[in-house]
N, C-alpha and C. Protein backbone atom coordinates (compact mmCIF):
# COMPACT_ATOMS: atom_id res chain seq x y z
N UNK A 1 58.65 118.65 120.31
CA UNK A 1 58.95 119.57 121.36
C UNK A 1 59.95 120.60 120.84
N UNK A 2 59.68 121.97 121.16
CA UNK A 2 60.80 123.00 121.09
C UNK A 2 61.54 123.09 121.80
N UNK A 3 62.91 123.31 121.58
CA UNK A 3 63.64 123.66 122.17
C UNK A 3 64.76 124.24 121.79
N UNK A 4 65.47 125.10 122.77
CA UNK A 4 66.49 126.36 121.80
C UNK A 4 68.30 125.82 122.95
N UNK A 5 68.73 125.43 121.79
CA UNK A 5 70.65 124.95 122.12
C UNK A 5 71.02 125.48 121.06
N UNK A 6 72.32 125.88 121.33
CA UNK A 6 73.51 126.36 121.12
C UNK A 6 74.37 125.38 120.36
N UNK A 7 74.43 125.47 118.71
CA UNK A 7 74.97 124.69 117.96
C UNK A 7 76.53 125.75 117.78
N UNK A 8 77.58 124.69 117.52
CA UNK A 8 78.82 125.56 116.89
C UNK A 8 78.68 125.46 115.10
N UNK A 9 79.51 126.38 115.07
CA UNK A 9 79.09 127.02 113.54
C UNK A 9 79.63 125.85 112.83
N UNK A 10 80.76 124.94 113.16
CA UNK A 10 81.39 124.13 111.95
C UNK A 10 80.24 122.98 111.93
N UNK A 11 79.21 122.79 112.81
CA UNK A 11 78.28 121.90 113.07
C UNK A 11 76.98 122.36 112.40
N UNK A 12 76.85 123.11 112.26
CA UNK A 12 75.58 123.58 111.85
C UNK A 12 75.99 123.72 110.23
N UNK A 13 76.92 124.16 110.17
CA UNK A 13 77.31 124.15 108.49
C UNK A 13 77.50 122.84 107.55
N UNK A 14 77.65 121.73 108.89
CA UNK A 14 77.70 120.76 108.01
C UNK A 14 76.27 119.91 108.20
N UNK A 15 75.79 120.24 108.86
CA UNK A 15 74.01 120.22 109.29
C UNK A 15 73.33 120.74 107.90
N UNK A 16 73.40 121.21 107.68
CA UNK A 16 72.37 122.29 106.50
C UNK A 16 73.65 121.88 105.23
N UNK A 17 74.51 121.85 104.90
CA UNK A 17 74.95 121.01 104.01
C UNK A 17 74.12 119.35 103.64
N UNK A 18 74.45 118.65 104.86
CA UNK A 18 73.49 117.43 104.77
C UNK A 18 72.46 117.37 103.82
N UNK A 19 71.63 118.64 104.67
CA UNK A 19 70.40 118.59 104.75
C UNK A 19 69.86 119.12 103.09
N UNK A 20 70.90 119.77 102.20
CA UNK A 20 70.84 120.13 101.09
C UNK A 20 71.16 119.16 100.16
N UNK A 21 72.51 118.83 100.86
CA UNK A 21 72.51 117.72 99.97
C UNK A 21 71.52 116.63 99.85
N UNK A 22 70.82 115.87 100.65
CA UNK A 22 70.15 114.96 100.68
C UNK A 22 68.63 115.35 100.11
N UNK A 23 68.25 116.83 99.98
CA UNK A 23 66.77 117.30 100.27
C UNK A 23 66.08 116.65 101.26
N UNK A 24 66.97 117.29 102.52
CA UNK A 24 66.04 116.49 103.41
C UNK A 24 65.87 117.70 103.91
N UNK A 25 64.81 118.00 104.92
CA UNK A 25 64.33 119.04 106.17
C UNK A 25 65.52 119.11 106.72
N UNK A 26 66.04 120.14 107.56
CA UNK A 26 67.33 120.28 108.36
C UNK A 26 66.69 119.69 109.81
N UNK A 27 65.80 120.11 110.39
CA UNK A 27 65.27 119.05 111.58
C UNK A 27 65.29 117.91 111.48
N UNK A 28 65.18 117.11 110.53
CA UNK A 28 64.97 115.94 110.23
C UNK A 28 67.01 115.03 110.30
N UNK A 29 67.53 115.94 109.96
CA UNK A 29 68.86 115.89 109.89
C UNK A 29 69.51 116.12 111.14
N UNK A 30 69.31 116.20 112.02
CA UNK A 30 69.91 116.95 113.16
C UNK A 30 68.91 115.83 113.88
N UNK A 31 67.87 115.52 113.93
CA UNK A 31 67.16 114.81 114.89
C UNK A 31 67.84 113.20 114.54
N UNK A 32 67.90 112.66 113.24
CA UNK A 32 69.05 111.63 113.07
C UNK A 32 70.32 111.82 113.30
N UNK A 33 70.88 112.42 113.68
CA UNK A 33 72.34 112.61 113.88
C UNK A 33 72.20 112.68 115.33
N UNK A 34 71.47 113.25 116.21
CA UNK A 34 71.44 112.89 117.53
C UNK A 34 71.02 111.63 118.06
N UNK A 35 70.05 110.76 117.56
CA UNK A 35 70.14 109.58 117.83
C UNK A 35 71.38 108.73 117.61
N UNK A 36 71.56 108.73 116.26
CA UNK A 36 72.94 108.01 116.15
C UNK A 36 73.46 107.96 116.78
N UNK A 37 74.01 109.92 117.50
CA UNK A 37 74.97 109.76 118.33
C UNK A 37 74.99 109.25 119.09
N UNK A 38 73.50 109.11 120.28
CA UNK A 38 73.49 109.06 121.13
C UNK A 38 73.44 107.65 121.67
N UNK A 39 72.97 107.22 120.75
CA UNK A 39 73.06 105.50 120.39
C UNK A 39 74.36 104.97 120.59
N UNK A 40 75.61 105.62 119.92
CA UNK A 40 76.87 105.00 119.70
C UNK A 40 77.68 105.47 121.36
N UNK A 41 77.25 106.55 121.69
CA UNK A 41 77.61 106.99 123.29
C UNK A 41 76.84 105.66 124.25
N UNK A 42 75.66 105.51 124.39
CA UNK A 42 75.14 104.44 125.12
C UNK A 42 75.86 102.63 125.04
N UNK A 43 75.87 102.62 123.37
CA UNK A 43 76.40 101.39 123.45
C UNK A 43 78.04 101.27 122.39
N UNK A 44 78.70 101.66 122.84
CA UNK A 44 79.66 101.69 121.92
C UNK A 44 80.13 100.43 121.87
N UNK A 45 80.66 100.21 120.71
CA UNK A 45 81.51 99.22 119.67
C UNK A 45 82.31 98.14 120.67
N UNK A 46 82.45 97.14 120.61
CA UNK A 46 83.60 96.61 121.55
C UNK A 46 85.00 96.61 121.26
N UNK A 47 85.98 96.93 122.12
CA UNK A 47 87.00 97.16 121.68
C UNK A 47 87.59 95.71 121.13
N UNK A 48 88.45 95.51 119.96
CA UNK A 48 88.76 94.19 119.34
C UNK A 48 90.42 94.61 119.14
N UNK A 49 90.55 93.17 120.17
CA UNK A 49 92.37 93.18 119.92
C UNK A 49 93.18 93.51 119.06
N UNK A 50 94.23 94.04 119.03
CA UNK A 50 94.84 94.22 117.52
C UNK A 50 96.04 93.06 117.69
N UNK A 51 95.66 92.13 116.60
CA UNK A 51 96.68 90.82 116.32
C UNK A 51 97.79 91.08 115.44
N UNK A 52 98.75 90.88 115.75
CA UNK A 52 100.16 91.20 114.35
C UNK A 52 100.58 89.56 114.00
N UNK A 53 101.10 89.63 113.23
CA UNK A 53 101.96 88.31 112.74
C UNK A 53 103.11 88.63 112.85
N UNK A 54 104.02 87.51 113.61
CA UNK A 54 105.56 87.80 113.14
C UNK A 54 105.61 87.30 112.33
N UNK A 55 106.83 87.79 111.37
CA UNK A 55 107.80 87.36 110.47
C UNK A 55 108.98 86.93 110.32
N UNK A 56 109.86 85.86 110.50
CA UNK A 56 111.27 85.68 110.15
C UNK A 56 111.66 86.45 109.40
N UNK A 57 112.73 87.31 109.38
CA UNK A 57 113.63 88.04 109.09
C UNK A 57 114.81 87.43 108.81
N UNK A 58 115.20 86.84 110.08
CA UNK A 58 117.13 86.24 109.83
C UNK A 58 117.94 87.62 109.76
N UNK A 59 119.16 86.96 109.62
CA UNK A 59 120.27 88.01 109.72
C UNK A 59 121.05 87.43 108.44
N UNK A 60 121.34 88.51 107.67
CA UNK A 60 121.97 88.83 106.49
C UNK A 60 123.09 87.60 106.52
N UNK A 61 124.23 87.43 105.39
CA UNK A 61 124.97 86.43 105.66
C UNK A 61 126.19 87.04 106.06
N UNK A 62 126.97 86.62 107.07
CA UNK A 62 127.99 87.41 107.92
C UNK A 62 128.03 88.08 108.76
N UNK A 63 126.71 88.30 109.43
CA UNK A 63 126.67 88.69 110.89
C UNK A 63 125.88 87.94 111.50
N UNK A 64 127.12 88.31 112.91
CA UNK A 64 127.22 87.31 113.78
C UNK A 64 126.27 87.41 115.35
N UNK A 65 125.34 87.52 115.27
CA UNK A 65 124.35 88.79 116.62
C UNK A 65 124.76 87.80 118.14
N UNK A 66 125.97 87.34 117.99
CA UNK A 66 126.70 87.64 119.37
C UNK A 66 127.36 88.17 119.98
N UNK A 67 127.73 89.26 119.04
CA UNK A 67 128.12 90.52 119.17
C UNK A 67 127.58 91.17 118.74
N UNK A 68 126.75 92.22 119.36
CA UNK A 68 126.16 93.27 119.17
C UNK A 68 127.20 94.39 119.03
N UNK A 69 128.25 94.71 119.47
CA UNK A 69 128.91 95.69 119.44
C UNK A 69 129.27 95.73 117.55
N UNK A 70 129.88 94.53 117.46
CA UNK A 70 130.04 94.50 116.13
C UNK A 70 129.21 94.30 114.78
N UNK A 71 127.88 94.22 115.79
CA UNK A 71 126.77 94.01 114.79
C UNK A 71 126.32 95.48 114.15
N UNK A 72 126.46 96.22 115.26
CA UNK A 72 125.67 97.42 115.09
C UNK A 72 126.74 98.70 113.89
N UNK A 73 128.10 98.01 114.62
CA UNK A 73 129.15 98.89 113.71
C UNK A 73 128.73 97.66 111.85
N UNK A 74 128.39 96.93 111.89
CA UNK A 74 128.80 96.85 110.61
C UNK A 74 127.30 97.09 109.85
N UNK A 75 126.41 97.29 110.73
CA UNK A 75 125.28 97.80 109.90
C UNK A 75 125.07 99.25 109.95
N UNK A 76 125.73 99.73 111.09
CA UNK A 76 125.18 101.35 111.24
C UNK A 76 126.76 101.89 110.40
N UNK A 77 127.50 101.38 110.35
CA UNK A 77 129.01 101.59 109.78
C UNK A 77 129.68 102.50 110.65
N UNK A 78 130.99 102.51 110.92
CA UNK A 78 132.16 103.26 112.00
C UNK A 78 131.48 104.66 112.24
N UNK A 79 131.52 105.44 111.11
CA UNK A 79 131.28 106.53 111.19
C UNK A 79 130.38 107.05 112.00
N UNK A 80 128.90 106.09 112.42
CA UNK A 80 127.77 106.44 113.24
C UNK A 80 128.14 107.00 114.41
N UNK A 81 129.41 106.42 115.14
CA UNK A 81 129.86 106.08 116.67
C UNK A 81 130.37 107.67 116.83
């Protein structure tokens, strides 16, 4: 079937790039790239949790993090304040 749409230029340039690069037909390139798309719009991906690991860290030797006031001066040093 014919039909006449309105491609943007950074799309079409990389359309006919494809299509050179691969030696493929440029219809042929553009008619796979709309399925794909349209495929990945219909059924998209499932979203998958993002898991972290903690890590122990600890605190250096000589501070004391029951005081925060004094925690922060001896790591950020006087001058920060």
């Amino acid at each position: 079937m014919r039909t006449t749409l309105p491609i943007d230029d950074d799309v079409l340039d990389k359309a006919k790039a494809v299509a050179t690069k691969h030696q493929t037909p440029f219809r042929r390139v553009v008619n796979e790239a709309l399925r794909i798309g349209l495929q990945a719009i219909e059924n998209p991906p499932p979203n998958r949790p993002y898991h972290s690991h903690p890590y122990k860290m600890g605190l250096k030797a000589g501070r004391n993090p029951d005081n925060i006031q004094e925690l922060l001066a001896q790591i950020e040093g006087e001058d920060q304040r």
